[in-house]
Protein backbone atom coordinates (compact mmCIF):
# COMPACT_ATOMS: atom_id res chain seq x y z
CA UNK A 1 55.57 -35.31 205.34
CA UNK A 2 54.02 -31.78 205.09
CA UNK A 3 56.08 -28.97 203.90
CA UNK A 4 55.74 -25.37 205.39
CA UNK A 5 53.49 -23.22 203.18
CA UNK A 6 55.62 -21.19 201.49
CA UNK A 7 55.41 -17.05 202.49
CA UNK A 8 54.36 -14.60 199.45
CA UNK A 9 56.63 -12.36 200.10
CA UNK A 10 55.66 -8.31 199.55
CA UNK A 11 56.61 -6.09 196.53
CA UNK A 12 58.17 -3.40 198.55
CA UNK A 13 57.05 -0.22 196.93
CA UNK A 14 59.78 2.17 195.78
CA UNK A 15 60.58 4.67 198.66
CA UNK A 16 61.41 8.15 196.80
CA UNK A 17 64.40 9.96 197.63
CA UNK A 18 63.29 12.46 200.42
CA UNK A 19 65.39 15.15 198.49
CA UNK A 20 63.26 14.84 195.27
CA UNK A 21 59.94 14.71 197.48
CA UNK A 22 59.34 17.89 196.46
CA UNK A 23 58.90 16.56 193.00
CA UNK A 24 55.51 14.55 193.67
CA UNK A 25 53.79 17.55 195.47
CA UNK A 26 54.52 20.00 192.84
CA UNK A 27 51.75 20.40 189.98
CA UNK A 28 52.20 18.08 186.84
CA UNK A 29 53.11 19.69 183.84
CA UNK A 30 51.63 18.69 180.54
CA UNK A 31 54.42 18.97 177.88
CA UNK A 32 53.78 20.24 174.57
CA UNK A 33 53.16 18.67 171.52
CA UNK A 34 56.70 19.63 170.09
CA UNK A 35 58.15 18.46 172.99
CA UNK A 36 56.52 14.63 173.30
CA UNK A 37 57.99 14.30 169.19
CA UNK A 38 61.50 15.32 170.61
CA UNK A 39 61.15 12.90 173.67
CA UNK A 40 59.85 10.42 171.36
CA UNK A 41 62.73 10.79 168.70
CA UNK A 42 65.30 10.39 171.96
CA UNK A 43 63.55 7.43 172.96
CA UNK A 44 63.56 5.46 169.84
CA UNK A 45 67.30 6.69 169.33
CA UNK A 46 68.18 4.94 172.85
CA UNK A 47 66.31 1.92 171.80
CA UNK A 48 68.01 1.40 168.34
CA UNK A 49 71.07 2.16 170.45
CA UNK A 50 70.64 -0.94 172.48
CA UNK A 51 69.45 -3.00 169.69
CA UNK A 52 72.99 -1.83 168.05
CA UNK A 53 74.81 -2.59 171.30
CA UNK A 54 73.39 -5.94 171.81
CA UNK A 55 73.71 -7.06 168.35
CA UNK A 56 77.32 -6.31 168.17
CA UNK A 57 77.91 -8.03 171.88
CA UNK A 58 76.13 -11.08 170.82
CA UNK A 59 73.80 -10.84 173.10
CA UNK A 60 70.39 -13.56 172.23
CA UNK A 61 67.49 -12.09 173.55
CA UNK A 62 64.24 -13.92 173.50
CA UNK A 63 62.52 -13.54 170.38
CA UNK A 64 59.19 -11.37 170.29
CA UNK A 65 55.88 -12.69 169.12
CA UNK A 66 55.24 -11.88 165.53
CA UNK A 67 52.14 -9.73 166.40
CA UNK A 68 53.95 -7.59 168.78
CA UNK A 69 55.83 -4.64 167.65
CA UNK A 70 59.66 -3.94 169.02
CA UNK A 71 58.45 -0.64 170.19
CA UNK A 72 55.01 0.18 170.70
CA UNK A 73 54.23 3.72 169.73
CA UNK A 74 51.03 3.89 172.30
CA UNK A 75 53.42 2.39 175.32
CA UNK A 76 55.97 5.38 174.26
CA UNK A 77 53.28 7.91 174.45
CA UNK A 78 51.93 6.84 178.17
CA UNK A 79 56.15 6.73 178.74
CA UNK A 80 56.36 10.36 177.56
CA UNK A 81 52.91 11.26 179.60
CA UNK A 82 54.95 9.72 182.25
CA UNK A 83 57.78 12.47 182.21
CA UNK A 84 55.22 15.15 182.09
CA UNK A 85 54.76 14.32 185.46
CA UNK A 86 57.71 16.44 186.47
CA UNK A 87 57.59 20.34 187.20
CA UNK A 88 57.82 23.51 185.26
CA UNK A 89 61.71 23.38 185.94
CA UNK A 90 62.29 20.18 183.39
CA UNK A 91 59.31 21.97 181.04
CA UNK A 92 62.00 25.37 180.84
CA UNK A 93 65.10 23.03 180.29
CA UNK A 94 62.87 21.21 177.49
CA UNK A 95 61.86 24.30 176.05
CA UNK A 96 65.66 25.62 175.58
CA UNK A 97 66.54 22.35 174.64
CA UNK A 98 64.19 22.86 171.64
CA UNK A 99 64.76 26.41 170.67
CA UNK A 100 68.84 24.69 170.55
CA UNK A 101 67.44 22.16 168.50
CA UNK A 102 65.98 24.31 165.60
CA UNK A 103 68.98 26.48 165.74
CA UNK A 104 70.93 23.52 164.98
CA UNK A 105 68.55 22.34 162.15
CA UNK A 106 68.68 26.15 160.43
CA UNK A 107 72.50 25.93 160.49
CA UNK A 108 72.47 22.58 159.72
CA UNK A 109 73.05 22.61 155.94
CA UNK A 110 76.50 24.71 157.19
CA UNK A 111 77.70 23.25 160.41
CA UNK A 112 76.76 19.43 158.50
CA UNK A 113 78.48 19.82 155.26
CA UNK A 114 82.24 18.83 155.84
CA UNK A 115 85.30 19.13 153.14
CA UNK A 116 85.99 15.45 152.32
CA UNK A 117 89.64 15.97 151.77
CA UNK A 118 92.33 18.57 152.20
CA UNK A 119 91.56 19.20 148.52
CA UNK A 120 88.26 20.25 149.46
CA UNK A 121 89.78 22.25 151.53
CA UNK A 122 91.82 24.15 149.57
CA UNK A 123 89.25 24.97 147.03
CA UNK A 124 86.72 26.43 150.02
CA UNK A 125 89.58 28.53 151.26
CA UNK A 126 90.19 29.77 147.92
CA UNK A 127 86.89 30.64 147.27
CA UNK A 128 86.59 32.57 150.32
CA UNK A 129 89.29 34.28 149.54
CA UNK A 130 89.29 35.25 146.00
CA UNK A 131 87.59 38.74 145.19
CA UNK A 132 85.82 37.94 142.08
CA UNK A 133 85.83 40.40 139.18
CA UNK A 134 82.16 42.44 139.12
CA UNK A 135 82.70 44.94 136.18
CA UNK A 136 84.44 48.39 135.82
CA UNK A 137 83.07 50.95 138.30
CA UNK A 138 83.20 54.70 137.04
CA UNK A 139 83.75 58.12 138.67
CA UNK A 140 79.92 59.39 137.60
CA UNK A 141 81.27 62.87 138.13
CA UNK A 142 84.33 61.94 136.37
CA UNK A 143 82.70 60.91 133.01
CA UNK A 144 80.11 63.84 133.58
CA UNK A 145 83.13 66.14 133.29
CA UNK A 146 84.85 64.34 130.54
CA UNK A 147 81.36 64.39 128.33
CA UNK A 148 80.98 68.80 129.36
CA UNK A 149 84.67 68.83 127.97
CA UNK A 150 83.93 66.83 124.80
CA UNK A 151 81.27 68.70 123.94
CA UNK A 152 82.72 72.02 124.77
CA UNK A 153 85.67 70.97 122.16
CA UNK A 154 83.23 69.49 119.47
CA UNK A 155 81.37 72.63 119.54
CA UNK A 156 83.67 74.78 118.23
CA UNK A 157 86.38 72.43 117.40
CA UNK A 158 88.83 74.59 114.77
CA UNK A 159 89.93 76.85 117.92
CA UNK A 160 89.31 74.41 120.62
CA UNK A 161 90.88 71.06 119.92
CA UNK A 162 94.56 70.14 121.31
CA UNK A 163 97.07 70.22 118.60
CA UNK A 164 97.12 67.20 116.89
CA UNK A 165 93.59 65.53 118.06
CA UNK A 166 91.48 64.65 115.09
CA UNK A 167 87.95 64.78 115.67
CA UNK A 168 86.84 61.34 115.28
CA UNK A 169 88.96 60.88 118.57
CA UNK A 170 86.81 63.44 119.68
CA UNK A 171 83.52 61.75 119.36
CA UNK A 172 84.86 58.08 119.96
CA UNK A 173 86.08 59.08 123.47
CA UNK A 174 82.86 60.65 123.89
CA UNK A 175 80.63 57.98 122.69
CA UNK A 176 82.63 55.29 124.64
CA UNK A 177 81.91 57.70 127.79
CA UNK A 178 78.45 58.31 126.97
CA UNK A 179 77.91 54.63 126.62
CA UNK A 180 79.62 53.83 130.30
CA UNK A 181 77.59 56.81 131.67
CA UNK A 182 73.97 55.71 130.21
CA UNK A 183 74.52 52.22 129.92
CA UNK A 184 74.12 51.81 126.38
CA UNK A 185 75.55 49.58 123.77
CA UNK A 186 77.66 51.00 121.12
CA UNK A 187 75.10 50.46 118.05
CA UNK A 188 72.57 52.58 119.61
CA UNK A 189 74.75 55.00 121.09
CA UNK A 190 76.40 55.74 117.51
CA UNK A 191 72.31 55.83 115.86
CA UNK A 192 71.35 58.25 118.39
CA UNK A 193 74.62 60.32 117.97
CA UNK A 194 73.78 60.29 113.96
CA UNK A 195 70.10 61.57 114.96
CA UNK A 196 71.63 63.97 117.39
CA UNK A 197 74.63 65.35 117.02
CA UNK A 198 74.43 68.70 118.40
CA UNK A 199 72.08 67.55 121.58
CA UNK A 200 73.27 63.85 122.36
CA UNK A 201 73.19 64.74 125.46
CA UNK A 202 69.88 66.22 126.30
CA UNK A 203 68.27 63.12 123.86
CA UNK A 204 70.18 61.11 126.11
CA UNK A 205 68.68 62.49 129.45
CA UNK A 206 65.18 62.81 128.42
CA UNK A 207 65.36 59.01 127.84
CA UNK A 208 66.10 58.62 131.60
CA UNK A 209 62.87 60.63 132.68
CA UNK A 210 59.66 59.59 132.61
CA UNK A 211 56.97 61.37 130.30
CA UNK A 212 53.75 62.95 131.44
CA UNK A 213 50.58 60.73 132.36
CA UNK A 214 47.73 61.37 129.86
CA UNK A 215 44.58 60.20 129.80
CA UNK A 216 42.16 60.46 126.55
CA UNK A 217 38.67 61.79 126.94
CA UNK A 218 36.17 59.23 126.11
CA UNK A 219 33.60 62.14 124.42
CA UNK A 220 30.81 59.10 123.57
CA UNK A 221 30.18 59.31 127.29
CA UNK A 222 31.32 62.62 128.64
CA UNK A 223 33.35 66.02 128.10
CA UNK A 224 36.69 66.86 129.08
CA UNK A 225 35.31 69.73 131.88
CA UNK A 226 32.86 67.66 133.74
CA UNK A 227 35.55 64.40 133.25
CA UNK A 228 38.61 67.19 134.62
CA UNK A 229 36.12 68.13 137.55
CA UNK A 230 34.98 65.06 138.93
CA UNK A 231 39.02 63.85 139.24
CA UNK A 232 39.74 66.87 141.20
CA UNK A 233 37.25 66.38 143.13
CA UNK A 234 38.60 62.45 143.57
CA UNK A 235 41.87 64.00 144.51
CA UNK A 236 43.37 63.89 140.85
CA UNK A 237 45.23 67.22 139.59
CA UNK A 238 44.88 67.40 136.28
CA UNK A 239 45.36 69.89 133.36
CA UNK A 240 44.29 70.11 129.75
CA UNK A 241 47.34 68.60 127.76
CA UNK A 242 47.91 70.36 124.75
CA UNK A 243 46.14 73.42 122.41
CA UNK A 244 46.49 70.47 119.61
CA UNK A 245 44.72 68.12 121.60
CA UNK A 246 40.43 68.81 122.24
CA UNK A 247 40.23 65.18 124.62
CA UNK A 248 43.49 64.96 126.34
CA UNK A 249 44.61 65.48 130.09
CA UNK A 250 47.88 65.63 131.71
CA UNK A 251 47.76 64.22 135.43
CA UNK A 252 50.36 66.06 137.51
CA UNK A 253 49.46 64.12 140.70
CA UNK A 254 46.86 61.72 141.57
CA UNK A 255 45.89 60.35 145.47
CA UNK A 256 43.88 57.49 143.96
CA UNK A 257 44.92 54.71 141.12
CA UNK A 258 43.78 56.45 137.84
CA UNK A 259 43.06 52.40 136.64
CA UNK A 260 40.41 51.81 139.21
CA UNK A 261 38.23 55.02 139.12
CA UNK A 262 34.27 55.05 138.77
CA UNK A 263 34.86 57.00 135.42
CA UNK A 264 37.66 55.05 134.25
CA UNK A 265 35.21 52.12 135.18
CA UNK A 266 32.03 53.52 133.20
CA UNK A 267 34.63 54.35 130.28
CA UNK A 268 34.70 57.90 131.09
CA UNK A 269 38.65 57.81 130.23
CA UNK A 270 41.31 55.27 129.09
CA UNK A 271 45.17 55.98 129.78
CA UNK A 272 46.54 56.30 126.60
CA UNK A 273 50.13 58.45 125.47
CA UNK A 274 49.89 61.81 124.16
CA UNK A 275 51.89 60.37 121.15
CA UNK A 276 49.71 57.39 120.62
CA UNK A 277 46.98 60.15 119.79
CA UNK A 278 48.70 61.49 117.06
CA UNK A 279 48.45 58.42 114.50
CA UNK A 280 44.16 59.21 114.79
CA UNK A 281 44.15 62.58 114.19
CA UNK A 282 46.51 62.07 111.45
CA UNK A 283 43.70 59.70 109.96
CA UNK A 284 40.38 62.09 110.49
CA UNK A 285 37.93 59.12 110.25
CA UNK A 286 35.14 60.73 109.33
CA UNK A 287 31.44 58.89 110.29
CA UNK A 288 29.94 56.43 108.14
CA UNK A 289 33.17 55.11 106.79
CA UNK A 290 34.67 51.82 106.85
CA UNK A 291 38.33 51.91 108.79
CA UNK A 292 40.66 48.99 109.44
CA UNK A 293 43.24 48.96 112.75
CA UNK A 294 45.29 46.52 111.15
CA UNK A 295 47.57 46.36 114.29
CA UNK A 296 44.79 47.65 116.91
CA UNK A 297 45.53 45.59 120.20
CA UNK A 298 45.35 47.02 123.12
CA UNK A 299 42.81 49.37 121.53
CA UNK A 300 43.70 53.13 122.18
CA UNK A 301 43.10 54.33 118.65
CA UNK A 302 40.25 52.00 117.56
CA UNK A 303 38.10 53.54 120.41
CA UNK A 304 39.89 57.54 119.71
CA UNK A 305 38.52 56.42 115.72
CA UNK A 306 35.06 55.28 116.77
CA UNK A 307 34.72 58.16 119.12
CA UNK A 308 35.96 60.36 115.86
CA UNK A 309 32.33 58.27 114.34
CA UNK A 310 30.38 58.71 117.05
CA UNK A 311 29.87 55.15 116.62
CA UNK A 312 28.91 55.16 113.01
CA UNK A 313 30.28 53.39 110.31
CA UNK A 314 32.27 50.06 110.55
CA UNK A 315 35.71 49.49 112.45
CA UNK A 316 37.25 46.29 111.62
CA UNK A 317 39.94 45.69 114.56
CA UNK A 318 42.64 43.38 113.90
CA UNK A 319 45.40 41.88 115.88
CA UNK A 320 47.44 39.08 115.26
CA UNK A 321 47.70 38.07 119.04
CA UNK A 322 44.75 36.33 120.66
CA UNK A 323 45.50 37.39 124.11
CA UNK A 324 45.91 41.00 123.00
CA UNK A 325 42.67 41.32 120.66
CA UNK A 326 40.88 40.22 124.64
CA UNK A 327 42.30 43.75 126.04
CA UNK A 328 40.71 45.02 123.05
CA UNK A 329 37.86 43.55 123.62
CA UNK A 330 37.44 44.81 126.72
CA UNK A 331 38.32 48.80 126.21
CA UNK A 332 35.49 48.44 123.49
CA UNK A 333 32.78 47.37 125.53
CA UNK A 334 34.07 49.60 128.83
CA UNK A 335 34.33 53.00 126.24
CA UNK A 336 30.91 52.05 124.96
CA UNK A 337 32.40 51.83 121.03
CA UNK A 338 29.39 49.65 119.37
CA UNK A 339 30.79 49.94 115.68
CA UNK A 340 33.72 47.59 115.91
CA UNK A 341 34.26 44.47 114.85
CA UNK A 342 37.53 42.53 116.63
CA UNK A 343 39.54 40.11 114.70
CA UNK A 344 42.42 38.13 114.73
CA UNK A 345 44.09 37.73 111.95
CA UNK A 346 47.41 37.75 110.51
CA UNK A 347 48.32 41.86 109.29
CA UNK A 348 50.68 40.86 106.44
CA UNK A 349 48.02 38.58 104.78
CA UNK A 350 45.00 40.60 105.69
CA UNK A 351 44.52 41.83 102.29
CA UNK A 352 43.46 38.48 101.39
CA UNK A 353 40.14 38.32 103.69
CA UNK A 354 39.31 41.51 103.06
CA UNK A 355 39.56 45.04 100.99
CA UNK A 356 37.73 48.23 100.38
CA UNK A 357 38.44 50.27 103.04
CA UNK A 358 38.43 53.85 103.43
CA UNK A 359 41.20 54.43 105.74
CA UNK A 360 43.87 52.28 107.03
CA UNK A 361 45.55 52.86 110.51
CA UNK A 362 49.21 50.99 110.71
CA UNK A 363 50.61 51.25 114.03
CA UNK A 364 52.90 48.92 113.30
CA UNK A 365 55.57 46.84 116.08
CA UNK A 366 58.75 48.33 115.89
CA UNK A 367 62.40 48.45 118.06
CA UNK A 368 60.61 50.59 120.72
CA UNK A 369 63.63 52.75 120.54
CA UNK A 370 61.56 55.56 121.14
CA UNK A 371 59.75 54.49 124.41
CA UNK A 372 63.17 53.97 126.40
CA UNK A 373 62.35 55.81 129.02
CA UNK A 374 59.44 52.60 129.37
CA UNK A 375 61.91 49.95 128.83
CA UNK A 376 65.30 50.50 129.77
CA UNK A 377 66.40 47.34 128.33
CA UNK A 378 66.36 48.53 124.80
CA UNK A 379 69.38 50.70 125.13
CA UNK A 380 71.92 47.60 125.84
CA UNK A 381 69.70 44.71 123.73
CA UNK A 382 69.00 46.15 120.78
CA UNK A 383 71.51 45.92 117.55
CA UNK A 384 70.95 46.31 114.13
CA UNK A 385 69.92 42.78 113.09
CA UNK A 386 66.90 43.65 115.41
CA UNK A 387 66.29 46.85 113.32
CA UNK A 388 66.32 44.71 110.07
CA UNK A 389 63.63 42.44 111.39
CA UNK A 390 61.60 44.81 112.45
CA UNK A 391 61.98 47.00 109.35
CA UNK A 392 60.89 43.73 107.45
CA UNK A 393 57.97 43.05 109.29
CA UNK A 394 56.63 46.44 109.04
CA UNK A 395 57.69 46.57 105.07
CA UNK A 396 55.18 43.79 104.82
CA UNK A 397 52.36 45.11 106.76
CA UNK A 398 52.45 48.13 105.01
CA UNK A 399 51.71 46.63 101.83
CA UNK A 400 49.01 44.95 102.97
CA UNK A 401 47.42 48.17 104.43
CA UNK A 402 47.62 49.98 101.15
CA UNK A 403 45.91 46.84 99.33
CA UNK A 404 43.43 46.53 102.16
CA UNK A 405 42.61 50.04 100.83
CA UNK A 406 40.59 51.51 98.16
CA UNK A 407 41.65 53.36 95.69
CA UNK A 408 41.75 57.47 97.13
CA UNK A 409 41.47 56.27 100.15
CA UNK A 410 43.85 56.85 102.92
CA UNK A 411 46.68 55.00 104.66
CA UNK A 412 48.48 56.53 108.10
CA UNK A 413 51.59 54.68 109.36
CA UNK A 414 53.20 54.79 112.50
CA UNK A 415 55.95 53.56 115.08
CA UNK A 416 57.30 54.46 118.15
CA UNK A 417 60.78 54.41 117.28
CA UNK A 418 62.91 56.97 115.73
CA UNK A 419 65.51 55.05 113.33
CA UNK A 420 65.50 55.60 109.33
CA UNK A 421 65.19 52.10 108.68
CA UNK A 422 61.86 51.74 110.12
CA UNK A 423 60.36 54.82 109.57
CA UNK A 424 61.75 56.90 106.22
CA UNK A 425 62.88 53.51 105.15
CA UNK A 426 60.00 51.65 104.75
CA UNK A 427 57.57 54.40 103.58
CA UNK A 428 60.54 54.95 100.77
CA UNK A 429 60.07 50.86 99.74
CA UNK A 430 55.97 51.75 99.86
CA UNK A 431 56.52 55.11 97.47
CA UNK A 432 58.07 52.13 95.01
CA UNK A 433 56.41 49.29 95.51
CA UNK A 434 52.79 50.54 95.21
CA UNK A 435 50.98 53.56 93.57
CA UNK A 436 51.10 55.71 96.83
CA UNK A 437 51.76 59.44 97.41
CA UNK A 438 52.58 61.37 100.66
CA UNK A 439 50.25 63.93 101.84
CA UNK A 440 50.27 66.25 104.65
CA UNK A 441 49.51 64.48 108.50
CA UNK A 442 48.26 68.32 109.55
CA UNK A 443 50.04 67.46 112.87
CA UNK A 444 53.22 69.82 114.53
CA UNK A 445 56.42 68.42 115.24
CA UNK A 446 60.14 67.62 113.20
CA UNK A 447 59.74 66.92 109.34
CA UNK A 448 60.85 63.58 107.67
CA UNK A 449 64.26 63.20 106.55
CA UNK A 450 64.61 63.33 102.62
CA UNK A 451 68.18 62.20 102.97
CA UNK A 452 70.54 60.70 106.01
CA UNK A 453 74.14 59.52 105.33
CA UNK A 454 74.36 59.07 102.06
CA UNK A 455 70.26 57.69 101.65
CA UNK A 456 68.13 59.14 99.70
CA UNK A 457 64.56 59.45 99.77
CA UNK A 458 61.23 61.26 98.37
CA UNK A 459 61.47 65.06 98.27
CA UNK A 460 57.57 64.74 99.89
CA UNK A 461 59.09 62.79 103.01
CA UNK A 462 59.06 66.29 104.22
CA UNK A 463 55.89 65.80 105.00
CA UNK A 464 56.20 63.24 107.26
CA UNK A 465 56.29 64.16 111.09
CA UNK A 466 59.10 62.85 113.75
CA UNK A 467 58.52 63.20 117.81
CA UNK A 468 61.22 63.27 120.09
CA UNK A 469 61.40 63.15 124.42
CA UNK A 470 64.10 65.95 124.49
CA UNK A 471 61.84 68.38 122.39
CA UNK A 472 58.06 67.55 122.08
CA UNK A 473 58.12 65.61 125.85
CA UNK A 474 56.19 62.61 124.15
CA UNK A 475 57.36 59.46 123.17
CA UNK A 476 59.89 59.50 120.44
CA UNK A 477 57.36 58.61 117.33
CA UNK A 478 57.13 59.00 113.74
CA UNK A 479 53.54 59.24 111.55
CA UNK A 480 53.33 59.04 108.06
CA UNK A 481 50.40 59.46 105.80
CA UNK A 482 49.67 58.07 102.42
CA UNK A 483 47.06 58.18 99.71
CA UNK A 484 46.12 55.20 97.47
CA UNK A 485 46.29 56.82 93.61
CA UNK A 486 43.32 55.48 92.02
């Protein structure tokens, strides 16, 4: 018995919807490369949704082979290709859907993070509510007024002052104003009052301007007219800075970076304070002489003292800070100086490697409390333990300068602050502790203080010299010179 051959029947193709015919004739869009990760991401998301689904429902599906993957990444890619099939209308709705996307993932670490409790909840409200404290805010005009006031009273106080009003109530309601209106703490407000009394105010205010640019004339290479003419003709205004100074400039406006010049890059010039000049001339190296910088870095004055040579004699450069003593390095050899030697050595113990010198140049680290204008910071920081250290420090190097030095020979100090302790203080503990006198620095400017409150110190301190912002317009400095007695 023969059985009727069985009919293969026909895979009836899949008619398309004759409203979405449109679809097929349209051009195929290719779909970005942002856009197949985000179709990709939804795609394994639905499939780990099913896997979810069908675990839960029990559901036993035939194993896969062990070689196979789940999901194959290449069969997702030709799915996604698939899609990009459709026209520029699903590309658009893509595209927003993406641009919603990484909005949502921007705001995500806000929109995400949920209170986990009503405690939680609490505390955020509270927070967003509280106005948190952010310091005392002052009426500037206010305090301006009550500082004119104090100071009118102090001035002449025995027919000005209320009945009753002492005058240390005076000056503590103007130091405490002075202090809100400046920013400064109360020790440095009451040292600069000491220094000042009659012109706290106009100390006070030259510490919140800037001082003058100078640059020092590099005379091994050039002179200050044909140096003064070529920056003008760069665009650089500049003026001779002082009758005491031969080398210096002032710069009242510049249209180029003074730093990055062809004559500041031949060594024509280096930026250096008009103060910071002072110290050298102070010394008068003369040629042929052997000079120590004990504190030389970042070399200003050991290139102003070889240039004082003409590149004679010996400069021994010292600093204790390796990473300095390279910025010396490098003004040497850009100014030309070939008489210097750099080292790095310890200042206080430099006696002990070597001696014999002629003259001695201590610009010594100090409190910077007369360089405010250059670092704000010192007028809230500093207190008087930082004084003390200082004025230790530079007690030490001091000595070591004057035994580094040979009998009759010279020994300048310096800072850049204006307090007693480091400056009157420690060439007093020199004056005692070694067979020093004081001689004349030849240089203008305010004399040394032979007493202050109750100290006491060498009738020749006189000859000392103090700077100050408010009435030389340099840095607030102090030099000192000394002679070894043989």
């Amino acid at each position: 018995m023969t059985f009727p051959a069985k009919r293969r029947s026909k895979k009836l193709k899949h008619q398309p919807d004759p409203e979405f015919s449109f679809l097929e004739k349209t051009t195929k869009a290719t779909l970005g490369s942002r856009q197949k990760k985000r179709l990709k991401k939804r795609l394994l998301n639905d499939k780990e949704s099913v896997k979810k689904l069908a675990k839960e429902s029990k559901v036993v599906e035939e194993k896969p082979s062990e070689n196979k993957q789940l999901f194959d990444e290449d069969e997702l890619m030709e799915e996604i290709d698939g899609f990009a099939n459709l026209n520029g209308n699903l590309k658009e709705l893509l595209s927003d859907e993406d641009e919603e996307f990484e909005e949502s993932l921007a705001s995500e670490g806000e929109d995400n993070v949920q209170p986990q409790n009503k405690g939680d909840v609490e505390i955020e409200t509270n927070i967003g509510t509280t106005d948190f404290p952010t310091g005392p805010t002052y009426d500037i005009n206010e305090l301006d007024q009550r500082i004119k006031d104090a100071l009118l009273v102090l001035g002449d106080f025995k027919t000005r002052a209320p009945p009753g009003v002492k005058r240390k109530e005076i000056v503590a309601s103007l130091l405490s104003n002075l202090c809100q209106r400046y920013n400064y703490n109360s020790f440095m407000m009451n040292m600069f009052y000491d220094l000042f009394p009659k012109d706290i105010l106009e100390a006070l205010k030259a510490n919140e301007t800037d001082r003058p640019i100078t640059i020092r004339t590099n005379t091994l290479k050039t002179r200050r007219r044909d140096l003064a003419q070529a920056l003008i003709n760069r665009g650089v205004n500049v003026d001779p800075l002082s009758s005491w100074s031969k080398v210096g400039l002032v710069v009242f406006k510049s249209q180029v970076p003074l730093g990055a010049t062809p004559e500041y890059l031949a060594g024509h010039y280096i930026l250096q304070g008009a103060c910071s000049m002072l110290p050298v001339m102070a010394l008068a190296p003369k040629p042929d002489e052997r000079i120590l910088d004990l504190c030389a870095a970042p070399g200003g004055k050991s290139t102003y003292i070889a240039q004082l040579m003409k590149n004679t004699g010996t400069i021994v450069a010292n600093d204790v800070s390796a990473d300095r003593a390279k910025a010396l390095l490098g003004n040497c050899h850009r100014m030309g100086v070939v008489n210097t030697v750099v080292c790095v050595e310890d200042g206080r113990k430099f006696h002990t490697i070597m001696t014999g010198f002629d003259r001695v140049l201590v610009d010594a680290p100090c409190s910077g409390t007369g360089v405010i204008a250059k670092d704000p910071s010192v007028k809230a920081h500093k207190g008087d333990e930082d004084i003390k250290q200082c004025a230790m420090l530079q007690k030490q190097l001091i000595l070591s300068a004057i035994d580094c030095c040979k009998p009759g020979g010279y020994i300048v100090y310096s800072t850049c602050s204006i307090t007693i302790q480091e400056n009157e203080g420690v060439i007093d503990y020199a004056l005692r502790k070694r067979k020093v006198k004081l001689e004349d620095t030849n240089l203008f400017g305010e004399e040394g203080f032979t007493s202050f409150k109750g100290q006491h110190f060498s009738p020749n301190m006189n000859r000392a010299r103090r700077f100050y912002p408010h009435k030389h317009n340099v840095d607030g400095f102090f030099v000192a010179k000394l002679k070894k007695i043989e």
